[in-house]
PDB file of N, CA and C in Angstrom:
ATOM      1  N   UNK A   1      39.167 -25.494  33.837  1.00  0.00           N
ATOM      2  CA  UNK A   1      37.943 -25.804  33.137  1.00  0.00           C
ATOM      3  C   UNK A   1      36.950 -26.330  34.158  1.00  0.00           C
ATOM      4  N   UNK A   2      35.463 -25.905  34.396  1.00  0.00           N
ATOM      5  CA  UNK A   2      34.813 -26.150  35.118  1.00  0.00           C
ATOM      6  C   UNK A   2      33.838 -27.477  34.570  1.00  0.00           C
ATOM      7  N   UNK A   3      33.627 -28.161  35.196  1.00  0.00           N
ATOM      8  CA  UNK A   3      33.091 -29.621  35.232  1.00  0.00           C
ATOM      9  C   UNK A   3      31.613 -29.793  35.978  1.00  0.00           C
ATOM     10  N   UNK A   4      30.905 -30.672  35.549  1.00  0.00           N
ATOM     11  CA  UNK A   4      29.423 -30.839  36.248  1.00  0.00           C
ATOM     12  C   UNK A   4      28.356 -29.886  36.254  1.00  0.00           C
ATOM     13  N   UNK A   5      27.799 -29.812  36.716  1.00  0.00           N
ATOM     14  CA  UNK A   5      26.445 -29.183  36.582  1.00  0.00           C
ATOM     15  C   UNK A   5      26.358 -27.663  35.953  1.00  0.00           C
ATOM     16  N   UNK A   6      27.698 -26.791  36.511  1.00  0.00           N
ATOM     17  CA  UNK A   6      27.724 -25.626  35.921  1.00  0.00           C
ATOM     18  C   UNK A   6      27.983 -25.801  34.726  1.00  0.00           C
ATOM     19  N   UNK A   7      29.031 -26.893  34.237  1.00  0.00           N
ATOM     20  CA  UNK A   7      29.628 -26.671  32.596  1.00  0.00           C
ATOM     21  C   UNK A   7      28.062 -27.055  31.890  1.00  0.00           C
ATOM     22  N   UNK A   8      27.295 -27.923  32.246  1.00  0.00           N
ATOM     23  CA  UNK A   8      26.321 -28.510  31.595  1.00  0.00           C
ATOM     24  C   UNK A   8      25.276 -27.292  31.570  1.00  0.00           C
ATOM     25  N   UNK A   9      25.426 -26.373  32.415  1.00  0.00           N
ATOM     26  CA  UNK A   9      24.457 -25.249  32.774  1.00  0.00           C
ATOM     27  C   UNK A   9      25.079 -23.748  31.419  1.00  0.00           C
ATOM     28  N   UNK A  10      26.561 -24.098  31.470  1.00  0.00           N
ATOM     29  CA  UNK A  10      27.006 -22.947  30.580  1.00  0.00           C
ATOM     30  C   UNK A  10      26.522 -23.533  29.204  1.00  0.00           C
ATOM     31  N   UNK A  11      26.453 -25.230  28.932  1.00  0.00           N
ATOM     32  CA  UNK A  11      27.027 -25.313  27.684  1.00  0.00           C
ATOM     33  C   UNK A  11      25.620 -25.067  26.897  1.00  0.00           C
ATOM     34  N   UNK A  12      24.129 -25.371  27.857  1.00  0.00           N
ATOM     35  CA  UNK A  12      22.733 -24.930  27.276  1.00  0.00           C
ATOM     36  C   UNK A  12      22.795 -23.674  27.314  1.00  0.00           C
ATOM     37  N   UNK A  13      23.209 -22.842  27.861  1.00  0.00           N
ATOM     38  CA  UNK A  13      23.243 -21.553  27.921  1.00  0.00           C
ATOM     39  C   UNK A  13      23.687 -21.403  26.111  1.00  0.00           C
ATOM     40  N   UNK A  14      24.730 -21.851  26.448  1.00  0.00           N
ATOM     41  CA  UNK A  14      25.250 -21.097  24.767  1.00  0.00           C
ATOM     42  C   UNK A  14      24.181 -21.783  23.499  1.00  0.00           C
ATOM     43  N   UNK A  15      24.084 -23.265  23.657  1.00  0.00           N
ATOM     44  CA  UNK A  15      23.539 -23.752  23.090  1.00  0.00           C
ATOM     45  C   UNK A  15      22.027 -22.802  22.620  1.00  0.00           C
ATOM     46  N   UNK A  16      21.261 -22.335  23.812  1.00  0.00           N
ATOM     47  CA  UNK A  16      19.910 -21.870  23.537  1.00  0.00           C
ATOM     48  C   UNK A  16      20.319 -20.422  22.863  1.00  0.00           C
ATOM     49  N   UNK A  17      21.135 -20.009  23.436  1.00  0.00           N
ATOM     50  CA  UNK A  17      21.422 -18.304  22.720  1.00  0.00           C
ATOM     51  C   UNK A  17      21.747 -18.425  21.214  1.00  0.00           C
ATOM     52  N   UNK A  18      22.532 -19.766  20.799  1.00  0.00           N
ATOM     53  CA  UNK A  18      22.607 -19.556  19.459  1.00  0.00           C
ATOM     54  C   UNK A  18      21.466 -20.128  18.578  1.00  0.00           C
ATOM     55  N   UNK A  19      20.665 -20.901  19.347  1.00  0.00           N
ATOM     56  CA  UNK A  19      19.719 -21.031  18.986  1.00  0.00           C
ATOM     57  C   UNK A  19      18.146 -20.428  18.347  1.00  0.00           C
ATOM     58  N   UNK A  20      18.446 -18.932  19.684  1.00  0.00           N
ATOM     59  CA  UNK A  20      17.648 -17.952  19.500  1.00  0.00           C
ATOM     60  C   UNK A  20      18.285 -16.759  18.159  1.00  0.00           C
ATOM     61  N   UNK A  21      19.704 -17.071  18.309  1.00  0.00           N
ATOM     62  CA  UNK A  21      20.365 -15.884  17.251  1.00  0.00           C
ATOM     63  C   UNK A  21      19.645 -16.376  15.437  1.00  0.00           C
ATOM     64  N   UNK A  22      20.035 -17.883  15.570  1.00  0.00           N
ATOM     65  CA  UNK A  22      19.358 -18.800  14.532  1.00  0.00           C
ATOM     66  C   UNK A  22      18.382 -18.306  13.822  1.00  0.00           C
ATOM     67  N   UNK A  23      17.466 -18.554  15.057  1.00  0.00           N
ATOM     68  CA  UNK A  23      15.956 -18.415  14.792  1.00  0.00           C
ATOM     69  C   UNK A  23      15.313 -16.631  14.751  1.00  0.00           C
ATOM     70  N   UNK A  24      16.069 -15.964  14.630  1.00  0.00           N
ATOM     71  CA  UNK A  24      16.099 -14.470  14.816  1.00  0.00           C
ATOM     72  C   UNK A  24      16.831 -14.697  12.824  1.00  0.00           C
ATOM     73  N   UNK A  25      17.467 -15.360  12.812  1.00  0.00           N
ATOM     74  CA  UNK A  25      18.062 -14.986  11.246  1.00  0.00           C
ATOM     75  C   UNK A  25      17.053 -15.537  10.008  1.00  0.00           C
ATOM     76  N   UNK A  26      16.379 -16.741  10.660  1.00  0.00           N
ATOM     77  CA  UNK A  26      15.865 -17.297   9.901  1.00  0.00           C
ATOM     78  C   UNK A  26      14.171 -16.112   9.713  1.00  0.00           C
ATOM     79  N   UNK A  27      13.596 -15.704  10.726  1.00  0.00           N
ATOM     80  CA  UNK A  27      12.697 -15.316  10.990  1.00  0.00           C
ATOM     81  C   UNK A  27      12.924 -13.345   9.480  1.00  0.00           C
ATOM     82  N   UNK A  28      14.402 -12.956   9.768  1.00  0.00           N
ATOM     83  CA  UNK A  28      14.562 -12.202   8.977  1.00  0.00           C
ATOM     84  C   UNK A  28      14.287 -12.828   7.291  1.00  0.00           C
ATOM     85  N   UNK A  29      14.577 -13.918   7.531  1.00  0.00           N
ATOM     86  CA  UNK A  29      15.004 -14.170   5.648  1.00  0.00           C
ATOM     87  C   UNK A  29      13.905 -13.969   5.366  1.00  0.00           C
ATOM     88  N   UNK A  30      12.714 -15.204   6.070  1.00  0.00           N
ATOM     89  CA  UNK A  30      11.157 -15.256   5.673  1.00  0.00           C
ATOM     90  C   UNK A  30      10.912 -14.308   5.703  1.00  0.00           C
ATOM     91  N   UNK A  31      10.563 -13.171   6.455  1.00  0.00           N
ATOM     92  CA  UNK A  31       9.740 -11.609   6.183  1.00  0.00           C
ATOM     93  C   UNK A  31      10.801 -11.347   4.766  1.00  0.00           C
ATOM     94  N   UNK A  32      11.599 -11.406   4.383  1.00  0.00           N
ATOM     95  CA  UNK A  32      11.963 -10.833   3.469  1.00  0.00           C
ATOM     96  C   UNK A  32      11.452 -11.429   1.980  1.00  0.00           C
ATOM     97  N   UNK A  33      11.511 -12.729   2.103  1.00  0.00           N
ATOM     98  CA  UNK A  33      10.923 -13.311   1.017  1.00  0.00           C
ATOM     99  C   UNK A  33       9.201 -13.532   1.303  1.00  0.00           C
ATOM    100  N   UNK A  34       9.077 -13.184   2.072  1.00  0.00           N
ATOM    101  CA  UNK A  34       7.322 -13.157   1.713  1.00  0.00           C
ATOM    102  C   UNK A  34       7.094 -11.662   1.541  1.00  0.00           C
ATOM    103  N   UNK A  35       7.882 -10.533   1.610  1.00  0.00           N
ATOM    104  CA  UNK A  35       7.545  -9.426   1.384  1.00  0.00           C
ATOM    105  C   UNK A  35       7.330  -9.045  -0.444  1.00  0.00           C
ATOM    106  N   UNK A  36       8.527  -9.604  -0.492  1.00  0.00           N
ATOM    107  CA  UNK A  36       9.159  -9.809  -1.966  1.00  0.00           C
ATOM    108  C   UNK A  36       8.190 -10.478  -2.760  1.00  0.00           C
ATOM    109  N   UNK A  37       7.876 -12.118  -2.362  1.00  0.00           N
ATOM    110  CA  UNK A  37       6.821 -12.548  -2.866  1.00  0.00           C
ATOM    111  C   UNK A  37       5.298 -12.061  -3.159  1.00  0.00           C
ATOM    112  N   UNK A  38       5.059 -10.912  -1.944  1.00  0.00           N
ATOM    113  CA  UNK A  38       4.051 -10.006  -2.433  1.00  0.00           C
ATOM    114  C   UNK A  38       3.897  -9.484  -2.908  1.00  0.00           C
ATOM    115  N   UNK A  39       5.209  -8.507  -2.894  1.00  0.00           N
ATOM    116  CA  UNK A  39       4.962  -7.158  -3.850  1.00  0.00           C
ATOM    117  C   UNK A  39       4.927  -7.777  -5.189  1.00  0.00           C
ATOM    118  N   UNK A  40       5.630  -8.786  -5.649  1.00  0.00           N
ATOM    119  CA  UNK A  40       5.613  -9.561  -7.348  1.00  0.00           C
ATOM    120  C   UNK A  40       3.792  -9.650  -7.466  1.00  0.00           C
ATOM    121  N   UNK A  41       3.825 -10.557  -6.339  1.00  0.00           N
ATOM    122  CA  UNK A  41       2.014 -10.931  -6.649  1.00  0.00           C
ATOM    123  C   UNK A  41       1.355  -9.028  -6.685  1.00  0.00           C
ATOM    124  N   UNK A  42       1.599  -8.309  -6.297  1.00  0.00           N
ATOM    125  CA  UNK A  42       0.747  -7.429  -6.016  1.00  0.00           C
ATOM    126  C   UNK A  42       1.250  -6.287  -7.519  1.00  0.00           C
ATOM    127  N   UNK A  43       2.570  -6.310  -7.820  1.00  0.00           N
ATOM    128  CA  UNK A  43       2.905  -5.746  -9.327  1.00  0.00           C
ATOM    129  C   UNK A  43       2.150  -6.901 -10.160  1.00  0.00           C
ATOM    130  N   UNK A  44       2.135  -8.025 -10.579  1.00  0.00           N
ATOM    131  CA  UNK A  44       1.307  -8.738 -11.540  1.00  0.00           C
ATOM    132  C   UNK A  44      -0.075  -8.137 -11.123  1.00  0.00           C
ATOM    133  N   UNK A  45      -0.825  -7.628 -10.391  1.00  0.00           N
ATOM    134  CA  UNK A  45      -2.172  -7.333 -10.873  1.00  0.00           C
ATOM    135  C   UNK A  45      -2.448  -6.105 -11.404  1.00  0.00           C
ATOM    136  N   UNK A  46      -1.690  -5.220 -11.337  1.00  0.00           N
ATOM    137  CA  UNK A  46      -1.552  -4.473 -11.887  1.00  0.00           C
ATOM    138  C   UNK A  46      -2.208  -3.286 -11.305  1.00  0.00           C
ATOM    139  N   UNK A  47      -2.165  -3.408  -9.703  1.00  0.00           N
ATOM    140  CA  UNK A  47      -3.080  -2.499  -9.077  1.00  0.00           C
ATOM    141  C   UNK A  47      -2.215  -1.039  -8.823  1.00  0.00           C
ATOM    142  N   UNK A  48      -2.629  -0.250  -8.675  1.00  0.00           N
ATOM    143  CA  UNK A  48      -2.566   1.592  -8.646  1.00  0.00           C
ATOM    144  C   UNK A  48      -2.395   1.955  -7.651  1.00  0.00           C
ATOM    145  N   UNK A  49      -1.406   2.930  -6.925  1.00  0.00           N
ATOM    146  CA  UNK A  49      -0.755   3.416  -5.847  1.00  0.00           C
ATOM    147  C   UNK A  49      -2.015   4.443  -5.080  1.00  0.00           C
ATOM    148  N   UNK A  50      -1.962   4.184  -3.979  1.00  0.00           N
ATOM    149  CA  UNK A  50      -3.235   4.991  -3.458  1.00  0.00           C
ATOM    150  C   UNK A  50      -2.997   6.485  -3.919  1.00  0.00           C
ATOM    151  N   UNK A  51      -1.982   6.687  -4.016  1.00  0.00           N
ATOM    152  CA  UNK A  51      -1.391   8.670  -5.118  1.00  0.00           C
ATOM    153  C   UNK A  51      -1.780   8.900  -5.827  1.00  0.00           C
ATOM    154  N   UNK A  52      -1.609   7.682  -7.004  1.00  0.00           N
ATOM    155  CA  UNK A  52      -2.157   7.826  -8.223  1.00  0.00           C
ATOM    156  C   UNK A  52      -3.634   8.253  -8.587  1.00  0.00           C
ATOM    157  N   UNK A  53      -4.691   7.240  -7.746  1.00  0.00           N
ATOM    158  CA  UNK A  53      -5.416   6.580  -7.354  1.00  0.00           C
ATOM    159  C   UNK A  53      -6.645   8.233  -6.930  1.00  0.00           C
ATOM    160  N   UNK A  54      -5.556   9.028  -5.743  1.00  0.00           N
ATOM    161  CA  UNK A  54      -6.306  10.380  -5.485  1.00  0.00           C
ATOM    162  C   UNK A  54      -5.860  11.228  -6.802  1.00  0.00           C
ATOM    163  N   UNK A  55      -4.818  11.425  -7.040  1.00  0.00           N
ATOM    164  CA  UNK A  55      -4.780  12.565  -8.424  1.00  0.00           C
ATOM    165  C   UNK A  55      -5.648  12.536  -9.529  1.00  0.00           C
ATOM    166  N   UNK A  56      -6.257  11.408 -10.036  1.00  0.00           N
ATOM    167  CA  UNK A  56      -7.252  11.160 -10.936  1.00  0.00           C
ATOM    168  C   UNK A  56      -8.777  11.290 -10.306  1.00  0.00           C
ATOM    169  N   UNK A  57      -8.540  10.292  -9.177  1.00  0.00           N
ATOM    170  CA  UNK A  57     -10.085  10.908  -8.225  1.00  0.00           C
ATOM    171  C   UNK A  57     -10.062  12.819  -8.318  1.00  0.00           C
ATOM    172  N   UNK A  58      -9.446  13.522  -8.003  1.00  0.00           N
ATOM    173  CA  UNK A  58      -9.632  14.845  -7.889  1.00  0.00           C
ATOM    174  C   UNK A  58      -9.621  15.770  -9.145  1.00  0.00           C
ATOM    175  N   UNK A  59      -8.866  14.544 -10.377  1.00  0.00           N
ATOM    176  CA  UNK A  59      -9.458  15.069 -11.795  1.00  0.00           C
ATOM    177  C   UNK A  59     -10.703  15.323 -12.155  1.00  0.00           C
ATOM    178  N   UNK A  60     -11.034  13.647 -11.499  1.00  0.00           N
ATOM    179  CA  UNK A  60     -12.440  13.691 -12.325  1.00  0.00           C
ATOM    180  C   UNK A  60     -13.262  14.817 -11.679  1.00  0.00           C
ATOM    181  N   UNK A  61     -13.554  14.553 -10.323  1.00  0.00           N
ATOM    182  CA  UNK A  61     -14.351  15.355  -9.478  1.00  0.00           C
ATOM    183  C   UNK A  61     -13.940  16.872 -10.148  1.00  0.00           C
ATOM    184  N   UNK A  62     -12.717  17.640 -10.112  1.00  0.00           N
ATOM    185  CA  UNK A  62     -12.685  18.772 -11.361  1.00  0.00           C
ATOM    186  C   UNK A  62     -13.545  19.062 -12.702  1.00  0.00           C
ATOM    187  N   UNK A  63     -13.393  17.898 -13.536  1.00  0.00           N
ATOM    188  CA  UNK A  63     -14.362  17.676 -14.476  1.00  0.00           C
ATOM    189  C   UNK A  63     -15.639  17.383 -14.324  1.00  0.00           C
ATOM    190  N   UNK A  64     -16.130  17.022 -12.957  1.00  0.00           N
ATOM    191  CA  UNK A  64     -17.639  16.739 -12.879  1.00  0.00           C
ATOM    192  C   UNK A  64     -18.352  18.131 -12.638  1.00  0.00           C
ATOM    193  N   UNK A  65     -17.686  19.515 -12.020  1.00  0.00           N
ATOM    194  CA  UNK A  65     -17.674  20.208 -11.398  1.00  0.00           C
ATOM    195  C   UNK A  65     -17.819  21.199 -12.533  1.00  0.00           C
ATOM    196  N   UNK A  66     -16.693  21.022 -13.633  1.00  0.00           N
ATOM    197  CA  UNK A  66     -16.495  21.849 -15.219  1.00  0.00           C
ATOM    198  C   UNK A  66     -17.955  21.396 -15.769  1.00  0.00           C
ATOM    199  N   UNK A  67     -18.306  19.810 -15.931  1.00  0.00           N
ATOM    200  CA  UNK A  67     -19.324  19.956 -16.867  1.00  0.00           C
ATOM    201  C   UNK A  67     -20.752  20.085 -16.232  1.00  0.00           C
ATOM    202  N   UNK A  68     -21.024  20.377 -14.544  1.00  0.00           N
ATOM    203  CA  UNK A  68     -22.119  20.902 -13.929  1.00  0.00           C
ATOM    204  C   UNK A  68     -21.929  22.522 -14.545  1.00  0.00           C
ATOM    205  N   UNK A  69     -20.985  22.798 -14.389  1.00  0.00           N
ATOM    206  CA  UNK A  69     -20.844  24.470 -14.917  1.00  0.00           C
ATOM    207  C   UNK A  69     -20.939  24.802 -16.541  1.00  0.00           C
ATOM    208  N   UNK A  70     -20.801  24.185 -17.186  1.00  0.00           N
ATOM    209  CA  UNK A  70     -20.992  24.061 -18.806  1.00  0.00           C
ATOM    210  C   UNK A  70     -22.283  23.501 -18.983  1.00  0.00           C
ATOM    211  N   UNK A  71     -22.984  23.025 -18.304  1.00  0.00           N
ATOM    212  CA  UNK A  71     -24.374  22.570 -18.722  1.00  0.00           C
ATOM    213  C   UNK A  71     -25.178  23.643 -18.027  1.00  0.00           C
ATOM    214  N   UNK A  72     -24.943  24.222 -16.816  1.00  0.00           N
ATOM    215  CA  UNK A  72     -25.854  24.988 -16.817  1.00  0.00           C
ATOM    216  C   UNK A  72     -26.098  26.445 -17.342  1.00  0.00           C
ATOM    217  N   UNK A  73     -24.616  26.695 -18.041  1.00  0.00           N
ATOM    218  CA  UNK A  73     -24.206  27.995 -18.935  1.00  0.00           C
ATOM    219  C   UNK A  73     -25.100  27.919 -20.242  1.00  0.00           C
ATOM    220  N   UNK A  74     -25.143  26.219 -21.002  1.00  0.00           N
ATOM    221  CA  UNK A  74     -25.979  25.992 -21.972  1.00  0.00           C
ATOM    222  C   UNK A  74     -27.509  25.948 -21.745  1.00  0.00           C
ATOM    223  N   UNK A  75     -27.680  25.498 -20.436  1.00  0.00           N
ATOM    224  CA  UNK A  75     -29.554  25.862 -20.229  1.00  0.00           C
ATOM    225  C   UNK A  75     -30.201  26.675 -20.480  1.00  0.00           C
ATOM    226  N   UNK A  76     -28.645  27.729 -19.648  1.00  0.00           N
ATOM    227  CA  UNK A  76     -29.363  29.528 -19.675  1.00  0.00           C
ATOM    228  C   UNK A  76     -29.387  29.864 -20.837  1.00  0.00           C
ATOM    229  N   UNK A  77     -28.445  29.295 -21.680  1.00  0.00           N
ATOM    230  CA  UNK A  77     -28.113  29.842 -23.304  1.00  0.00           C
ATOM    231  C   UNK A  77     -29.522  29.571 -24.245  1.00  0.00           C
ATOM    232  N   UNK A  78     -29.784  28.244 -23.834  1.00  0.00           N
ATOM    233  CA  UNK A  78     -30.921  27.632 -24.781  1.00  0.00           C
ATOM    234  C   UNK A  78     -32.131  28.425 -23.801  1.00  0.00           C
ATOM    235  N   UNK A  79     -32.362  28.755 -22.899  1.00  0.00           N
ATOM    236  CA  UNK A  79     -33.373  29.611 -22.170  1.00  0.00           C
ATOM    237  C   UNK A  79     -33.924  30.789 -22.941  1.00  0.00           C
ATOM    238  N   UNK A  80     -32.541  31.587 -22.847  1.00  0.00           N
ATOM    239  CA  UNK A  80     -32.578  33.002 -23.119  1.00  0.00           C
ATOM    240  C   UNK A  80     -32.874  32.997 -24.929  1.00  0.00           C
ATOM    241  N   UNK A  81     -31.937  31.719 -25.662  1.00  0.00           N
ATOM    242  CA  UNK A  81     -32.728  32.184 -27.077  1.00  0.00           C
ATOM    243  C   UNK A  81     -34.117  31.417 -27.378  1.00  0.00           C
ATOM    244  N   UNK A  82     -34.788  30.511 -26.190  1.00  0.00           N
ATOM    245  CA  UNK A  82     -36.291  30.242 -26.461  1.00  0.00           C
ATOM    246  C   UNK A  82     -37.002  31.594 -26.161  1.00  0.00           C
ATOM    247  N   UNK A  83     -36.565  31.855 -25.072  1.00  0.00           N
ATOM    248  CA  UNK A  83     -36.967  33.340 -24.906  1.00  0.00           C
ATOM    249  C   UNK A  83     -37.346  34.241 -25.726  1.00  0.00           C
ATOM    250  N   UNK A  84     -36.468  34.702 -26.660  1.00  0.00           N
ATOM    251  CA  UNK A  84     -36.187  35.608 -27.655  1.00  0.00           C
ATOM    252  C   UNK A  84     -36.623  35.321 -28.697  1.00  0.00           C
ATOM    253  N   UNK A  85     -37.018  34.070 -28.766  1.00  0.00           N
ATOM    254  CA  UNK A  85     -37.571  33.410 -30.226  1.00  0.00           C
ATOM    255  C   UNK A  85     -39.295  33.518 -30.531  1.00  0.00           C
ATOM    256  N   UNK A  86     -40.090  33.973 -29.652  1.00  0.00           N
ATOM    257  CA  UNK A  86     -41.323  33.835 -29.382  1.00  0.00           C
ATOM    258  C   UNK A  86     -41.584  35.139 -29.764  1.00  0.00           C
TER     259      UNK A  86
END
């Protein structure tokens, strides 16, 4: 068994490594529970998946697109029978 300065040199050695293993475990838990803690906070608001979010954006824009094309089918419609009405 080695004595003096080296044993005192091995025994911080181990000492700091488990120290760092420690602090490497602890550092896992927290990201895990503040991840967790977010996503709860972030399901209570009730906010919408950026997926979701485009599939309805590209609905509507569909439908804005349908009723530019249905209104101007009815212009021509109401055109052509002012037209015809005179």
């Amino acid at each position: 068994m080695s004595t003096g300065p080296n044993r005192m040199m091995d025994e911080f050695a181990r000492l700091m490594t488990d120290a760092a293993g420690a602090a490497q475990g602890m550092r896992r838990e927290v990201e895990t529970a503040f991840q967790a803690q977010a996503e709860r906070f972030l399901n209570s608001m009730d906010l919408v998946r950026r997926e979701e979010f485009e599939v309805v954006r590209e609905m509507a824009i569909k439908a804005r697109d349908e009723n530019d094309a249905l209104k101007a089918r009815l212009e021509a419609l109401e055109a052509k029978l002012a037209g015809g009405a005179e």
